[in-house]
N, C-alpha and C. Protein backbone atom coordinates (compact mmCIF):
# COMPACT_ATOMS: atom_id res chain seq x y z
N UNK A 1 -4.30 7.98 4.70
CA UNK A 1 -3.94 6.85 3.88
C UNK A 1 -4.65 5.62 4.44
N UNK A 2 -5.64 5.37 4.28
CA UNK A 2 -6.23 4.14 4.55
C UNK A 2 -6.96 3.06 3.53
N UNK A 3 -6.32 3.19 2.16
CA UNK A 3 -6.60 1.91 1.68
C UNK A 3 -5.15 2.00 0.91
N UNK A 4 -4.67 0.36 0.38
CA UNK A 4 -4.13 -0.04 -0.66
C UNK A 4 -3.47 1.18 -1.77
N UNK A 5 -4.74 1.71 -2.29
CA UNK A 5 -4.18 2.68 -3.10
C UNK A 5 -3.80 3.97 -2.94
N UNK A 6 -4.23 4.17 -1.67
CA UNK A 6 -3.55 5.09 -1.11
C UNK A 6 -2.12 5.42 -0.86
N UNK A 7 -1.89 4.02 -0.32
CA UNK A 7 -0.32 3.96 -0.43
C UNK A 7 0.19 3.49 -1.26
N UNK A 8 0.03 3.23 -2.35
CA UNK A 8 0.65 2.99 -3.48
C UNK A 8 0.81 4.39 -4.05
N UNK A 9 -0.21 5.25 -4.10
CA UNK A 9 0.45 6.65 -4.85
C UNK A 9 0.95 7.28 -3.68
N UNK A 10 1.50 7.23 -2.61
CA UNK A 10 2.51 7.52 -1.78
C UNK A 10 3.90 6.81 -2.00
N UNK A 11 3.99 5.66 -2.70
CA UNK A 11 4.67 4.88 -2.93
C UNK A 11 6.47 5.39 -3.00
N UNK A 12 6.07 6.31 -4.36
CA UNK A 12 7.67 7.08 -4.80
C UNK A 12 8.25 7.96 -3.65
N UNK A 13 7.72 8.56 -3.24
CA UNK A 13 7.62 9.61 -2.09
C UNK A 13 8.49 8.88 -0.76
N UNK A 14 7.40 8.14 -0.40
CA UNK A 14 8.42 6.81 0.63
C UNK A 14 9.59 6.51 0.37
N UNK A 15 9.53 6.04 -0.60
CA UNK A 15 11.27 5.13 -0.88
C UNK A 15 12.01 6.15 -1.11
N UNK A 16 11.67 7.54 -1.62
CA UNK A 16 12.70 8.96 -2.04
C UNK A 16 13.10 9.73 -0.57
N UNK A 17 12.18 8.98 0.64
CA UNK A 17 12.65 9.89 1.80
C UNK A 17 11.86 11.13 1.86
N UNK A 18 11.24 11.26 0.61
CA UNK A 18 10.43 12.80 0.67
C UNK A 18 8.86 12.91 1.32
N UNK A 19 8.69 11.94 1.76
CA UNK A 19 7.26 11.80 2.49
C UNK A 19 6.95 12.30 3.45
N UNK A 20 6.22 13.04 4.18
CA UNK A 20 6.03 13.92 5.28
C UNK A 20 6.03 13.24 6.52
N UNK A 21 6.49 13.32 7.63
CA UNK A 21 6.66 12.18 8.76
C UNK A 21 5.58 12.10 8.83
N UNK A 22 4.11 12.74 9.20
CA UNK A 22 2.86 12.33 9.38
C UNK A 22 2.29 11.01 8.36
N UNK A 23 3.04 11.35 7.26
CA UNK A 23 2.49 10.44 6.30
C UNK A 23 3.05 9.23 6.40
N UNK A 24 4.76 9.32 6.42
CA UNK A 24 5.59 7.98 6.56
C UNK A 24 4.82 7.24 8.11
N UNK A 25 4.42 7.64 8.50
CA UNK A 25 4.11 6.78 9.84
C UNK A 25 2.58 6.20 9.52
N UNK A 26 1.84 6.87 8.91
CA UNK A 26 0.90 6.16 8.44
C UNK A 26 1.04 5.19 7.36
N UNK A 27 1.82 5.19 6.31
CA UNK A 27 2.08 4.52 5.48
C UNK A 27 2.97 3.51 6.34
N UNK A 28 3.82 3.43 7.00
CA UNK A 28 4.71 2.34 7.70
C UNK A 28 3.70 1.23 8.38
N UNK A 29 2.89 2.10 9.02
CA UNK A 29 1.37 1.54 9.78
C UNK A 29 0.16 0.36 9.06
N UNK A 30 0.56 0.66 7.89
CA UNK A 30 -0.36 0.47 6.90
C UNK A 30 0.56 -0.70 6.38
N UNK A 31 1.80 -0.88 5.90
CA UNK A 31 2.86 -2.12 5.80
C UNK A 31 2.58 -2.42 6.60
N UNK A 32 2.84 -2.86 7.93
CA UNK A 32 2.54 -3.55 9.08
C UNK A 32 1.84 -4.35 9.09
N UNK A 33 0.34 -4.06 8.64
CA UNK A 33 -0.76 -5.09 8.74
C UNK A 33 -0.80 -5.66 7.14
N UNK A 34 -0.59 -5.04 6.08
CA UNK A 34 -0.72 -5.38 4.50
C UNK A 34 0.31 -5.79 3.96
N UNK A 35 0.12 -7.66 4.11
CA UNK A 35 1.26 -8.37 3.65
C UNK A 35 1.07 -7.51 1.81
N UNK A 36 0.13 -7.91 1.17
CA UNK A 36 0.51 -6.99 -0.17
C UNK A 36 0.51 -6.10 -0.62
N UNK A 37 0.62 -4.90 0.34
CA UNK A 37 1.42 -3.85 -0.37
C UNK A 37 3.04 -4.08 0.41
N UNK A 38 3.10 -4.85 0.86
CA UNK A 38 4.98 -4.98 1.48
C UNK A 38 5.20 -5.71 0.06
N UNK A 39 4.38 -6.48 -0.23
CA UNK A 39 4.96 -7.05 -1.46
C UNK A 39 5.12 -6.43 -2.78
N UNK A 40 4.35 -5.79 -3.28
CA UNK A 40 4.05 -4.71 -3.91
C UNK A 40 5.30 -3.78 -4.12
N UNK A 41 5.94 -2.99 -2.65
CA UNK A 41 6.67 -2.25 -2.35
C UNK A 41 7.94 -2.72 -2.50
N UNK A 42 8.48 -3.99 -2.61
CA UNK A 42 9.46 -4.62 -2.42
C UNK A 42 9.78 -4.69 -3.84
N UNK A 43 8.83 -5.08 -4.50
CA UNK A 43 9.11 -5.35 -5.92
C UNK A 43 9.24 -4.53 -6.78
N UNK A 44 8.68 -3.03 -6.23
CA UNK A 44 8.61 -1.76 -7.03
C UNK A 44 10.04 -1.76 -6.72
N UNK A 45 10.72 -1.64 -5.25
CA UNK A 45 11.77 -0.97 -5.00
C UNK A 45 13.31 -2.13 -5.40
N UNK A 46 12.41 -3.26 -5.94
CA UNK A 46 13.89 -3.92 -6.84
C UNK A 46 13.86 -3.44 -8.30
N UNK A 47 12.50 -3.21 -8.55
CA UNK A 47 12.80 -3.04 -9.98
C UNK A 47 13.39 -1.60 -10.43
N UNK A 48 13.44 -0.53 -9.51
CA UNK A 48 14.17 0.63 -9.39
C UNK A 48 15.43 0.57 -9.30
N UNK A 49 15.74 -0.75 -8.30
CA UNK A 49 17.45 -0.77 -8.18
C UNK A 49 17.70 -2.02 -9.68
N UNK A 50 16.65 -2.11 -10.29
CA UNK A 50 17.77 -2.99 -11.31
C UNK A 50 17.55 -2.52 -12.63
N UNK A 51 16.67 -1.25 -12.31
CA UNK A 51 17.11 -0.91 -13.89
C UNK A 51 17.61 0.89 -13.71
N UNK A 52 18.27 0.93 -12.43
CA UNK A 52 19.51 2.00 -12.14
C UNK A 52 20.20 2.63 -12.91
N UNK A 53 20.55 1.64 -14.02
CA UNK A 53 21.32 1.89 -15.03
C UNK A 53 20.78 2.54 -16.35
N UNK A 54 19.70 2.22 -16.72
CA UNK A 54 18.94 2.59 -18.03
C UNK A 54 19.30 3.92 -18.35
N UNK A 55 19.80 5.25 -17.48
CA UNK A 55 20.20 6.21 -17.97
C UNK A 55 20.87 6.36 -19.15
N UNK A 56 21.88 4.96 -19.00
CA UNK A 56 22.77 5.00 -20.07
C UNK A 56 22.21 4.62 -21.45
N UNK A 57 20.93 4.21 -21.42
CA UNK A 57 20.30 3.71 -22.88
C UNK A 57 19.86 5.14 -23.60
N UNK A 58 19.91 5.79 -22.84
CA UNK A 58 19.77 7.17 -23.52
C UNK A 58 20.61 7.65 -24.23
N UNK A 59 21.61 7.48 -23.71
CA UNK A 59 23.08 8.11 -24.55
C UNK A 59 23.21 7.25 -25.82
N UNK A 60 22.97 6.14 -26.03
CA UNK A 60 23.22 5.06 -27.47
C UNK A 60 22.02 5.56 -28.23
N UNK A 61 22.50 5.37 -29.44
CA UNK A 61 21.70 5.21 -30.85
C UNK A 61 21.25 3.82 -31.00
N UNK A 62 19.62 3.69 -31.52
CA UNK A 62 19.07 2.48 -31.75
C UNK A 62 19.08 2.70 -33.18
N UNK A 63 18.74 1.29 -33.92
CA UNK A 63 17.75 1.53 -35.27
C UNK A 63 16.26 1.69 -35.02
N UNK A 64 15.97 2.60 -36.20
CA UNK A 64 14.78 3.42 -36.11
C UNK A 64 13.44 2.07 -36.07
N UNK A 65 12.39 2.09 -35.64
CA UNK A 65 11.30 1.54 -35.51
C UNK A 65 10.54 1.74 -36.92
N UNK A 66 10.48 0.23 -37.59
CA UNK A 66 9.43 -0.36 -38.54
C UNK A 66 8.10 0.74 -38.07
N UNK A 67 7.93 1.84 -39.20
CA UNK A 67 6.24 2.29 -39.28
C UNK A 67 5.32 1.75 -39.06
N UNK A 68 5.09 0.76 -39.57
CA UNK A 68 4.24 -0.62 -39.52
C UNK A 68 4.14 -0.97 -37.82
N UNK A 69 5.10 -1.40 -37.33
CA UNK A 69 4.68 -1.21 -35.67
C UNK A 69 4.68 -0.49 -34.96
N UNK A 70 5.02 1.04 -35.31
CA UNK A 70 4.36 1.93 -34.96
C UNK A 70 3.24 2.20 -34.82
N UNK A 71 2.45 1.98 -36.23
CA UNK A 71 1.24 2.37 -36.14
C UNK A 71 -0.01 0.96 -35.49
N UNK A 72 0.85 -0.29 -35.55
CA UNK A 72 0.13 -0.88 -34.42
C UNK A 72 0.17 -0.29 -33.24
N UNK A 73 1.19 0.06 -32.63
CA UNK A 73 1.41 0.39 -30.97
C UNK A 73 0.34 1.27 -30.89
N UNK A 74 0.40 2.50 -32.01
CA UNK A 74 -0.85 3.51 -31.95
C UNK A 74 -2.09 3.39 -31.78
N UNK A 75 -1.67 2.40 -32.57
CA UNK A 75 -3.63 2.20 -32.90
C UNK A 75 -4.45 1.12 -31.61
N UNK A 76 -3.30 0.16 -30.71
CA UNK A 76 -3.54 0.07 -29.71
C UNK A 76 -4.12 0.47 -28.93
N UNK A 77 -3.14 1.60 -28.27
CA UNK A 77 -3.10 2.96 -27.33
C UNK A 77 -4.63 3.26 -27.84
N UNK A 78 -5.09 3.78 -29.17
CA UNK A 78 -6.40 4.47 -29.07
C UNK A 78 -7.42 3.28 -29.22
N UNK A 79 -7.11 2.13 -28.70
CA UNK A 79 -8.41 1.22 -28.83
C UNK A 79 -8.87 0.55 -30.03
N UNK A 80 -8.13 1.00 -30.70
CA UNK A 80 -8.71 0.48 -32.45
C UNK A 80 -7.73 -0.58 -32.94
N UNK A 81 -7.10 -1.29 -31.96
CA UNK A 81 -6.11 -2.28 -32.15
C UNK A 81 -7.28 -3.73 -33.08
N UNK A 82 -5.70 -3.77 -33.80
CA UNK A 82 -6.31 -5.10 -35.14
C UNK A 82 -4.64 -5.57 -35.14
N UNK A 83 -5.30 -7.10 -35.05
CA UNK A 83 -4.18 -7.83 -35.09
C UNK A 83 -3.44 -8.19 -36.01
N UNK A 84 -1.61 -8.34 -35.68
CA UNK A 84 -0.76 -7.79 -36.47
C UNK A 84 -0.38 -9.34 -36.82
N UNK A 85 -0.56 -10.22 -37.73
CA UNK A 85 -0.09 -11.37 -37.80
C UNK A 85 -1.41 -12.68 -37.03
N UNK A 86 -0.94 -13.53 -36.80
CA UNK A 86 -1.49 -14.65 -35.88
C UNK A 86 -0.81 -15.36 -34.44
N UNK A 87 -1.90 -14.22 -33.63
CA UNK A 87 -1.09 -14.08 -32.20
C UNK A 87 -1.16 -15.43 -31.75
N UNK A 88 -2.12 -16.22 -32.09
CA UNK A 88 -2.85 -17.35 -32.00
C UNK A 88 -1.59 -18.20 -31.80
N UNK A 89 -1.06 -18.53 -32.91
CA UNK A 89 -0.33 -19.88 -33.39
C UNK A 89 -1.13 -20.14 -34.10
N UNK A 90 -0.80 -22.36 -34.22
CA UNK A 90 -1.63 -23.04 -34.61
C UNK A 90 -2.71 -23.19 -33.91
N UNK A 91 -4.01 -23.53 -34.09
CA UNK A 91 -5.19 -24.46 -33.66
C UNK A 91 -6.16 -23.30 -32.70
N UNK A 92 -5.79 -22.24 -33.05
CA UNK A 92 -7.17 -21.22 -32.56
C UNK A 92 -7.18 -20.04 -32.09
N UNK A 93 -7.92 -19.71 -31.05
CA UNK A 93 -7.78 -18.33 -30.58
C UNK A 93 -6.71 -18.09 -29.61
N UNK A 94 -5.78 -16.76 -29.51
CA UNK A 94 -5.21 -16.80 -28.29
C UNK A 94 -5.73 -16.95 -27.03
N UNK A 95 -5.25 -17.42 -26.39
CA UNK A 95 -5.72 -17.67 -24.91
C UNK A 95 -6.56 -18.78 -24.65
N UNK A 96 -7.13 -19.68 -25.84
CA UNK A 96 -7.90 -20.63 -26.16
C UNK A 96 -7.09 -21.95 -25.86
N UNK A 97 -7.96 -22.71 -25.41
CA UNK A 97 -6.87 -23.69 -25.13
C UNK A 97 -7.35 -24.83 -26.48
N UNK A 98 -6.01 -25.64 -26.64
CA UNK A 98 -6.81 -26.60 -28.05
C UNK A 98 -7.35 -27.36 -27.83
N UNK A 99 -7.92 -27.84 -28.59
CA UNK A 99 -9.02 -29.37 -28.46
C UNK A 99 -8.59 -30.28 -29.36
């Protein structure tokens, strides 16, 4: 494990306890000196404890999803995304700043 992404796809493994001691000690090694993957790691391992609960969104019934944004989300996903409305606002392109 000697870069960044290395330990990031070690990541789940670590925090589950299931990591091989050879590995947890390299990965611990590797926090030590890399303020951002401690940061990284910290934030993965809150956002695990705060959405703990989501199991239960499984058990509820939603209303069904508009076709229509379905087939945006789709057409996203395969790259062929066309915009659904005016992401813009007023006075131009998104991300554009106005004049």
């Amino acid at each position: 494990m000697s870069t960044c992404r290395d330990c990031i796809d070690f990541l789940c493994d670590y925090l589950d306890n299931s990591l091989p001691e050879s590995q947890r000690v390299e990965f611990e090694s590797h926090l030590a000196v890399c303020p951002c993957c401690r940061t990284f790691m910290e934030t993965y391992r809150k956002t695990v404890e705060m959405t703990g609960g989501c199991q239960e969104c499984d058990k509820k019934t939603y209303p069904k999803l508009p076709e229509d944004l379905i087939r945006a989300i789709l057409s996203a996903r395969n790259g062929a995304a066309k915009p659904v409305g005016d992401a813009a606002g007023p006075g131009g392109a998104a991300g554009q700043p106005l004049e």
